[in-house]
N, C-alpha and C. Protein backbone atom coordinates (compact mmCIF):
# COMPACT_ATOMS: atom_id res chain seq x y z
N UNK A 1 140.38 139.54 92.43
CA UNK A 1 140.14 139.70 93.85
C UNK A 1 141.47 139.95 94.55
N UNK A 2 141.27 141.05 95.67
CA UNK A 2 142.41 141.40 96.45
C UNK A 2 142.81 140.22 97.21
N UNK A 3 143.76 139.72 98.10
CA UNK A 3 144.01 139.18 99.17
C UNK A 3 143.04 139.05 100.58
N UNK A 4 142.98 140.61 100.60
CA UNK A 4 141.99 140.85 101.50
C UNK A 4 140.73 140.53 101.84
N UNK A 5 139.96 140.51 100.66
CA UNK A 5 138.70 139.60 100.43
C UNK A 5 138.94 137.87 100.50
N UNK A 6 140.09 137.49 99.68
CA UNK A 6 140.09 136.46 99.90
C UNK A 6 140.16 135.39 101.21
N UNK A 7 140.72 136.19 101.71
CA UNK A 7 141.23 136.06 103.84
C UNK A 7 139.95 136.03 104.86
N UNK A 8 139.10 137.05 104.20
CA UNK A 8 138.05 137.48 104.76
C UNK A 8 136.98 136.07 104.55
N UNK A 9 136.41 136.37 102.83
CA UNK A 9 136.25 134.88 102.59
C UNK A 9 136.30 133.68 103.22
N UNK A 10 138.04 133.22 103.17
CA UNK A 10 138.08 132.08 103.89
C UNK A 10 137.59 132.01 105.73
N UNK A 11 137.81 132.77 106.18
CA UNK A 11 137.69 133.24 107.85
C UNK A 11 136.12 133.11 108.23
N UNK A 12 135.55 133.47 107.10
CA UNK A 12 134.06 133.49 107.76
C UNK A 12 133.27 132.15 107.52
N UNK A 13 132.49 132.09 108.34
CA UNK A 13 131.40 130.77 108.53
C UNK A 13 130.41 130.69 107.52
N UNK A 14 130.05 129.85 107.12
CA UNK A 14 129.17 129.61 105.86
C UNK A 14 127.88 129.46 106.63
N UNK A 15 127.46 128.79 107.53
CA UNK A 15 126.26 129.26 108.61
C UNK A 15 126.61 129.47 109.88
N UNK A 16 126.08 130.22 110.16
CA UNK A 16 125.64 130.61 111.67
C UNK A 16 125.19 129.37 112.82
N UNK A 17 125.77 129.75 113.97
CA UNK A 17 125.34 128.63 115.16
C UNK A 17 123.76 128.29 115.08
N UNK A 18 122.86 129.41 114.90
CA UNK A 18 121.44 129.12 114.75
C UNK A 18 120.96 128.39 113.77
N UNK A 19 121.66 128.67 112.20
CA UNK A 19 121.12 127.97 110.99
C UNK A 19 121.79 126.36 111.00
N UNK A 20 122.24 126.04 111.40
CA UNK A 20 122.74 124.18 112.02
C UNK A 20 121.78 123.71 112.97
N UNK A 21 120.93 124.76 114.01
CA UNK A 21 120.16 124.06 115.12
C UNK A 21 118.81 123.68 114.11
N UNK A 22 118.64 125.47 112.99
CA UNK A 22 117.45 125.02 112.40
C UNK A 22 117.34 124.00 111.26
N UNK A 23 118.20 123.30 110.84
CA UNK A 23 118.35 122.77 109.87
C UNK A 23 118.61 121.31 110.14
N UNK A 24 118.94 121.20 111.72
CA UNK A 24 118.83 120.09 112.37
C UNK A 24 117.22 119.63 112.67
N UNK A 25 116.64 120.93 113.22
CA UNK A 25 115.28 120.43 113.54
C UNK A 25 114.44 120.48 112.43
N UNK A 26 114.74 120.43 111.44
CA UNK A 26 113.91 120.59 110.28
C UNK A 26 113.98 118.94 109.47
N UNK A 27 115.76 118.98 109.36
CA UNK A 27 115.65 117.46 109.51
C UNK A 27 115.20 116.17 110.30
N UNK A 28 114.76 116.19 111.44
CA UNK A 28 114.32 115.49 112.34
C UNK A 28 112.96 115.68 112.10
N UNK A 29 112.10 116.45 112.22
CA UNK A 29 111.20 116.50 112.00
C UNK A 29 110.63 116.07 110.42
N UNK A 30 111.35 115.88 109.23
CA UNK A 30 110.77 115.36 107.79
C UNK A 30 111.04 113.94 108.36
N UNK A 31 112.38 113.51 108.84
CA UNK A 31 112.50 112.23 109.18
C UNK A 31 110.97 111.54 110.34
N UNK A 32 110.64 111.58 111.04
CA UNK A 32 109.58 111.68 111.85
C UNK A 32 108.11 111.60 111.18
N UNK A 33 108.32 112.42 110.23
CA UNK A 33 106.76 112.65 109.44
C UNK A 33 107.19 111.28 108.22
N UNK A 34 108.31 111.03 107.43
CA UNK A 34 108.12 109.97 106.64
C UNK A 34 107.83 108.53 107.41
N UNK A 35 108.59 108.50 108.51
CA UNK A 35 108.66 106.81 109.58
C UNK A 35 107.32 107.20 109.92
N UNK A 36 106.31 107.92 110.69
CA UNK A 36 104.86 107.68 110.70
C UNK A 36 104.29 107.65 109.25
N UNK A 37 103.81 108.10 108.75
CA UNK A 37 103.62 107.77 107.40
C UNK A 37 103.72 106.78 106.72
N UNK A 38 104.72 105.87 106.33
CA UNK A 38 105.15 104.91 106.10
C UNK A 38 104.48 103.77 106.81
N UNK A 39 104.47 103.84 108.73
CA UNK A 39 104.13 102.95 109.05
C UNK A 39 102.81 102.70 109.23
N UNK A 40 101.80 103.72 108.78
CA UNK A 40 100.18 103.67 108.77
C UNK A 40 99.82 102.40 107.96
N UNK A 41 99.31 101.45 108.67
CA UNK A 41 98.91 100.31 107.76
C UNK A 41 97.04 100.27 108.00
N UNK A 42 96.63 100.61 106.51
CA UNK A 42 95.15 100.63 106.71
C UNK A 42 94.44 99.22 106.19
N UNK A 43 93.53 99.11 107.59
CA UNK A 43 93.17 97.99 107.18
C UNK A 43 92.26 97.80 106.01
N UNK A 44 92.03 96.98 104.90
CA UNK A 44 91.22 97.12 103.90
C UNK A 44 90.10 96.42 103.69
N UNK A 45 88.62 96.67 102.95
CA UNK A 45 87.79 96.50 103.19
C UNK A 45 87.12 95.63 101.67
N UNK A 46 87.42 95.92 100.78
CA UNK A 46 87.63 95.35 99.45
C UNK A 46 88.56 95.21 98.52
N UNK A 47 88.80 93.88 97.60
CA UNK A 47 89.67 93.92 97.00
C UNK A 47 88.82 94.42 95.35
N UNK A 48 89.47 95.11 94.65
CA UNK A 48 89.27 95.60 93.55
C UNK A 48 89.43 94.91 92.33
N UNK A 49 89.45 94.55 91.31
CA UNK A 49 89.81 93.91 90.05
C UNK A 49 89.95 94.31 89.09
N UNK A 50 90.63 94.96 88.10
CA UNK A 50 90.56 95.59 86.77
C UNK A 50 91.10 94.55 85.84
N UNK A 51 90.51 93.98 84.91
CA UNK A 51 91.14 93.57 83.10
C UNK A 51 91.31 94.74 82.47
N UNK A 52 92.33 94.62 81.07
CA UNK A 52 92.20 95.51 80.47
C UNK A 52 91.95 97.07 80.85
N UNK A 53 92.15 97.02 81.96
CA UNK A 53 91.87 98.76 82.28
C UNK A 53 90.54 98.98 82.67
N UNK A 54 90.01 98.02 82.97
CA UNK A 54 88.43 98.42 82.87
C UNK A 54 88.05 97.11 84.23
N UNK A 55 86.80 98.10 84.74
CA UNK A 55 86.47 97.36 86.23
C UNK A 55 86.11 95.72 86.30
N UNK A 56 86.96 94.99 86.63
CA UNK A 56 86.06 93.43 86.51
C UNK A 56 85.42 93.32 87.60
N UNK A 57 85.73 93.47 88.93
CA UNK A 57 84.48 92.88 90.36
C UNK A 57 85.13 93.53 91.30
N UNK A 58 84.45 93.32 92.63
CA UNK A 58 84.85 93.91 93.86
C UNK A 58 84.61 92.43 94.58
N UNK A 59 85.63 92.22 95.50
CA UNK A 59 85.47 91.09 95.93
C UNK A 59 85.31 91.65 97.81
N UNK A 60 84.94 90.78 98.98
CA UNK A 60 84.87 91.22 99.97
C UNK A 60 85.96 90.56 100.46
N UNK A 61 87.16 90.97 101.58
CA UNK A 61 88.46 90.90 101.86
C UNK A 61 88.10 89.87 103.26
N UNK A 62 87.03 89.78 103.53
CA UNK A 62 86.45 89.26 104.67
C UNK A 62 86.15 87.94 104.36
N UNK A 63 85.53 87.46 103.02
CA UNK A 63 84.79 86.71 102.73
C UNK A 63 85.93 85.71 102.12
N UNK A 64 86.33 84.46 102.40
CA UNK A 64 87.28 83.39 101.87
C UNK A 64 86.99 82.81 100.59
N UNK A 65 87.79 82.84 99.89
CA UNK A 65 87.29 82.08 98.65
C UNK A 65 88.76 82.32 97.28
N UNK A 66 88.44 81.33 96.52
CA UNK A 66 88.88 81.56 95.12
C UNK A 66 88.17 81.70 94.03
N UNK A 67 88.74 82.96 92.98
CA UNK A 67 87.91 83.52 91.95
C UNK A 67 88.43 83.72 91.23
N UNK A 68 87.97 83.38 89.61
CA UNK A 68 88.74 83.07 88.24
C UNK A 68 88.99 84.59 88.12
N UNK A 69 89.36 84.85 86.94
CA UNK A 69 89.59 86.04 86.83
C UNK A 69 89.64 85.98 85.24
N UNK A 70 88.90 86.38 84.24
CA UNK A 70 88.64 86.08 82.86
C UNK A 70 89.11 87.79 82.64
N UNK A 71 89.35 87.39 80.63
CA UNK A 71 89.57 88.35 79.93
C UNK A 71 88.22 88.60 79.49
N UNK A 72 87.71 89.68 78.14
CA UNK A 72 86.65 89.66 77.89
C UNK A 72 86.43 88.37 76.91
N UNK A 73 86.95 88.04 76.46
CA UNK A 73 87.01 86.46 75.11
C UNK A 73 86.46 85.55 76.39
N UNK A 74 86.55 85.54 77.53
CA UNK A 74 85.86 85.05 78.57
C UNK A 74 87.41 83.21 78.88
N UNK A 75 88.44 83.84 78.58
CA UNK A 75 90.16 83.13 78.97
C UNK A 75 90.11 83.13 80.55
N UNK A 76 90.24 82.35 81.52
CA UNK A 76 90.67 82.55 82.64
C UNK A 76 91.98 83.06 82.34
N UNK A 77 92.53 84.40 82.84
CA UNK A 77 93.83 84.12 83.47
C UNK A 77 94.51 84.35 84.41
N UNK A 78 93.71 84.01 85.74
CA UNK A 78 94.44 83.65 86.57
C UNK A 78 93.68 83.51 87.98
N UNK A 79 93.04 82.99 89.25
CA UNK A 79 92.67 82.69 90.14
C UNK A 79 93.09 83.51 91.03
N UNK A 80 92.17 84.20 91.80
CA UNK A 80 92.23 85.06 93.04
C UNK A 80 91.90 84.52 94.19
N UNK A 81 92.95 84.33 95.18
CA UNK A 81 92.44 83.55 96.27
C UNK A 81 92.57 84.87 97.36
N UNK A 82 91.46 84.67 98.10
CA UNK A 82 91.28 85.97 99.63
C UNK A 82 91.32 84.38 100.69
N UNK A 83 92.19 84.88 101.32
CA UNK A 83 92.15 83.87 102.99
C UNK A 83 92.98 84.36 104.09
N UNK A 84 92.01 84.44 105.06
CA UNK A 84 92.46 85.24 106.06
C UNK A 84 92.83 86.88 106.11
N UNK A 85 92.45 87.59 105.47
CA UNK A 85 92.39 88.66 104.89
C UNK A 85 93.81 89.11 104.10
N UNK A 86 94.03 87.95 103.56
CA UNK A 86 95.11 88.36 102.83
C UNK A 86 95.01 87.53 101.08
N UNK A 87 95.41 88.45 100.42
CA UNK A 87 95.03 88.38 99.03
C UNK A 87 96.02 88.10 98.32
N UNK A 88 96.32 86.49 96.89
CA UNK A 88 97.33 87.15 96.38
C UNK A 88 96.51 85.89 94.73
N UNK A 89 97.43 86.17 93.94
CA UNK A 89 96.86 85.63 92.54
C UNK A 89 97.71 84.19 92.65
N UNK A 90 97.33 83.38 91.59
CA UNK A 90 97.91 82.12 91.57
C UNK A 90 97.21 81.25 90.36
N UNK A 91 97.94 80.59 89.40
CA UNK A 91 97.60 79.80 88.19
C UNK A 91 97.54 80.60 86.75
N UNK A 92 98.47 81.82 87.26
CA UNK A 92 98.13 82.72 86.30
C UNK A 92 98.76 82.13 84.96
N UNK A 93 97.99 82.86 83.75
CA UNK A 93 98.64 81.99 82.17
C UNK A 93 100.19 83.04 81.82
N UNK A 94 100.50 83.97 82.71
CA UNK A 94 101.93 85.07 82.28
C UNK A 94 102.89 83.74 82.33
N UNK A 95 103.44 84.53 81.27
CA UNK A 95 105.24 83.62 81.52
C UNK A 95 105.73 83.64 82.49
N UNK A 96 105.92 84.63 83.20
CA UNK A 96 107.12 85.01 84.45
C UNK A 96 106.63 84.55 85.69
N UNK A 97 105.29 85.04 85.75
CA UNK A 97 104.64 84.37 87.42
C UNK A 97 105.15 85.44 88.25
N UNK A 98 105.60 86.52 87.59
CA UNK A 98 105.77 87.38 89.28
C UNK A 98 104.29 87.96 90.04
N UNK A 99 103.65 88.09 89.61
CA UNK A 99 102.05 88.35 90.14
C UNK A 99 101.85 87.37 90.99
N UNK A 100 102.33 86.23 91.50
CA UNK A 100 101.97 85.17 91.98
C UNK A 100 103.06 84.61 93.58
N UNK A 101 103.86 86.01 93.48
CA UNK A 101 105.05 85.84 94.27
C UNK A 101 105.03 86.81 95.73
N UNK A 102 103.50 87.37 95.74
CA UNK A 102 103.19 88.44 97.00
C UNK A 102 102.05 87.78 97.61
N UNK A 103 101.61 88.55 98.71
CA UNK A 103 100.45 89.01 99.33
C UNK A 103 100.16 89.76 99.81
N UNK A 104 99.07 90.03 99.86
CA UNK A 104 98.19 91.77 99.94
C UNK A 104 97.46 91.53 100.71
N UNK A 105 97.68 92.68 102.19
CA UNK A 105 96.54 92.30 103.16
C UNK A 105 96.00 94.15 103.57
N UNK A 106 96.85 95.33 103.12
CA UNK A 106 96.29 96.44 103.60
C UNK A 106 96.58 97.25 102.78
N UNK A 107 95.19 98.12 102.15
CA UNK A 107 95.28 99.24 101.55
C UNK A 107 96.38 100.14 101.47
N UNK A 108 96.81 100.51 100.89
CA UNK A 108 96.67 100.34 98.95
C UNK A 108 97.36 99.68 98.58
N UNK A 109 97.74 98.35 98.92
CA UNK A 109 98.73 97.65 98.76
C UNK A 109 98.05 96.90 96.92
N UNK A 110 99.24 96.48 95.95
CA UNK A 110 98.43 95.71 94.57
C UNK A 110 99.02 94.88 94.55
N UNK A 111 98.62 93.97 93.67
CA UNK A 111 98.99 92.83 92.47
C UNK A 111 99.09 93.87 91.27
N UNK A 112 100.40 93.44 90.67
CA UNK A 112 99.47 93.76 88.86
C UNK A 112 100.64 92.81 88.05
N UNK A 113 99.99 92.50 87.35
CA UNK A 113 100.35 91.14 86.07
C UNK A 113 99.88 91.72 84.58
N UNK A 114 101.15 92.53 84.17
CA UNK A 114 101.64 93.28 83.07
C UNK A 114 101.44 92.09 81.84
N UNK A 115 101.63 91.42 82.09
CA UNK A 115 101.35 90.47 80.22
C UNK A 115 99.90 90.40 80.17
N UNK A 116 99.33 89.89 80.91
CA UNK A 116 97.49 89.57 81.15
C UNK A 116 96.96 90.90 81.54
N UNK A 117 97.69 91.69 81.66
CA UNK A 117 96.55 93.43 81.89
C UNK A 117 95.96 93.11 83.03
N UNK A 118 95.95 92.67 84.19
CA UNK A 118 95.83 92.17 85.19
C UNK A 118 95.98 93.43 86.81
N UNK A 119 95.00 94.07 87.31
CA UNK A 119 95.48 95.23 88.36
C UNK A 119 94.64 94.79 89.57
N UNK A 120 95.01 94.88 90.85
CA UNK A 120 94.25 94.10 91.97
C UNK A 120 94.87 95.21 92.90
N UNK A 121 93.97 95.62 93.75
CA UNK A 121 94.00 96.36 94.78
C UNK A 121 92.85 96.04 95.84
N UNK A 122 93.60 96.62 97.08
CA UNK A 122 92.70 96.41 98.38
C UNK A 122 92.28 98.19 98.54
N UNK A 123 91.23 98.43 98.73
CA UNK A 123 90.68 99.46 98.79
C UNK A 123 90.43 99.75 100.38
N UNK A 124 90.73 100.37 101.03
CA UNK A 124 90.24 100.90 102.87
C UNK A 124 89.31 101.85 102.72
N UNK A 125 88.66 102.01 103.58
CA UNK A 125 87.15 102.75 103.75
C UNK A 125 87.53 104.42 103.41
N UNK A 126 88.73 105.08 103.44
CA UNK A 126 88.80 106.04 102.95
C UNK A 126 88.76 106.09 101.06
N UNK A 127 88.91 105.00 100.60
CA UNK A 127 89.17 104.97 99.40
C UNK A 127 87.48 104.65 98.51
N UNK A 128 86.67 104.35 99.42
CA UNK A 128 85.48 104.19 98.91
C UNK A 128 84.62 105.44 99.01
N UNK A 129 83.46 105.39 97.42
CA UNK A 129 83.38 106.45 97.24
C UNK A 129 81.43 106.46 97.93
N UNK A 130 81.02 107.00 98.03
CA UNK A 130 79.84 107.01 98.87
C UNK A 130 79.20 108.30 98.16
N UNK A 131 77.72 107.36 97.31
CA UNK A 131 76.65 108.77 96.93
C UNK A 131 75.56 108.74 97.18
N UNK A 132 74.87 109.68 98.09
CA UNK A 132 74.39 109.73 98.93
C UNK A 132 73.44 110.60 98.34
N UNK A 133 71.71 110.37 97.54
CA UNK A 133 71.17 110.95 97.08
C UNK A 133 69.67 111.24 97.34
């Protein structure tokens, strides 16, 4: 490369006054769409249950109570308590007990307790499936 190019090169602007305004409002606007997004909290309508990968019950998020939670050998492992519309596990047989260290009050929020195969979700009315025959 000549000098000349190189001069030229350095001298010129890598964007334009317009491509900074658009690249400003482009950023503001993804920022904007993740903070709403994020803050949509849906309220939920059932809590879900899976063992093993496979459906154990639907519980109602409304309705107060504690509920065992068995393997198929018919093992408790571990107690589901719903109160006040908020959901979390407790007495579980895992070593670690981190399943036992949240609570879950709005769709799609989970539990899951990886040693016991253990998956708990709150389901919101968009998430339910409706067949209508």
């Amino acid at each position: 490369m000549n000098e000349k190019k190189i001069r030229k090169i350095k001298s010129s602007r890598p964007f334009a006054l317009w491509d900074i305004a658009v690249f400003a409002f482009l950023a503001v606007m993804v920022i904007t769409f993740m903070a709403a997004s994020l803050n949509i909290k849906e309220e939920g309508s059932i809590v879900r249950v899976y063992v093993d990968n496979k459906f154990f019950a639907d519980y109602d998020i409304n309705q107060d109570g504690q509920f065992d939670i068995t393997n198929s050998d018919g093992e408790v492992l571990m107690a589901l308590v719903i109160q006040d519309k908020e959901v979390w596990a407790q007495n579980s047989t895992c070593p670690d007990h981190i399943c036992e260290m949240t609570k879950i009050s709005y769709a799609p929020q989970q539990i899951i307790c990886l040693p016991n195969n253990v998956y708990i979700t709150i389901l919101g009315s968009s998430d339910i499936d409706i067949i209508m025959g």
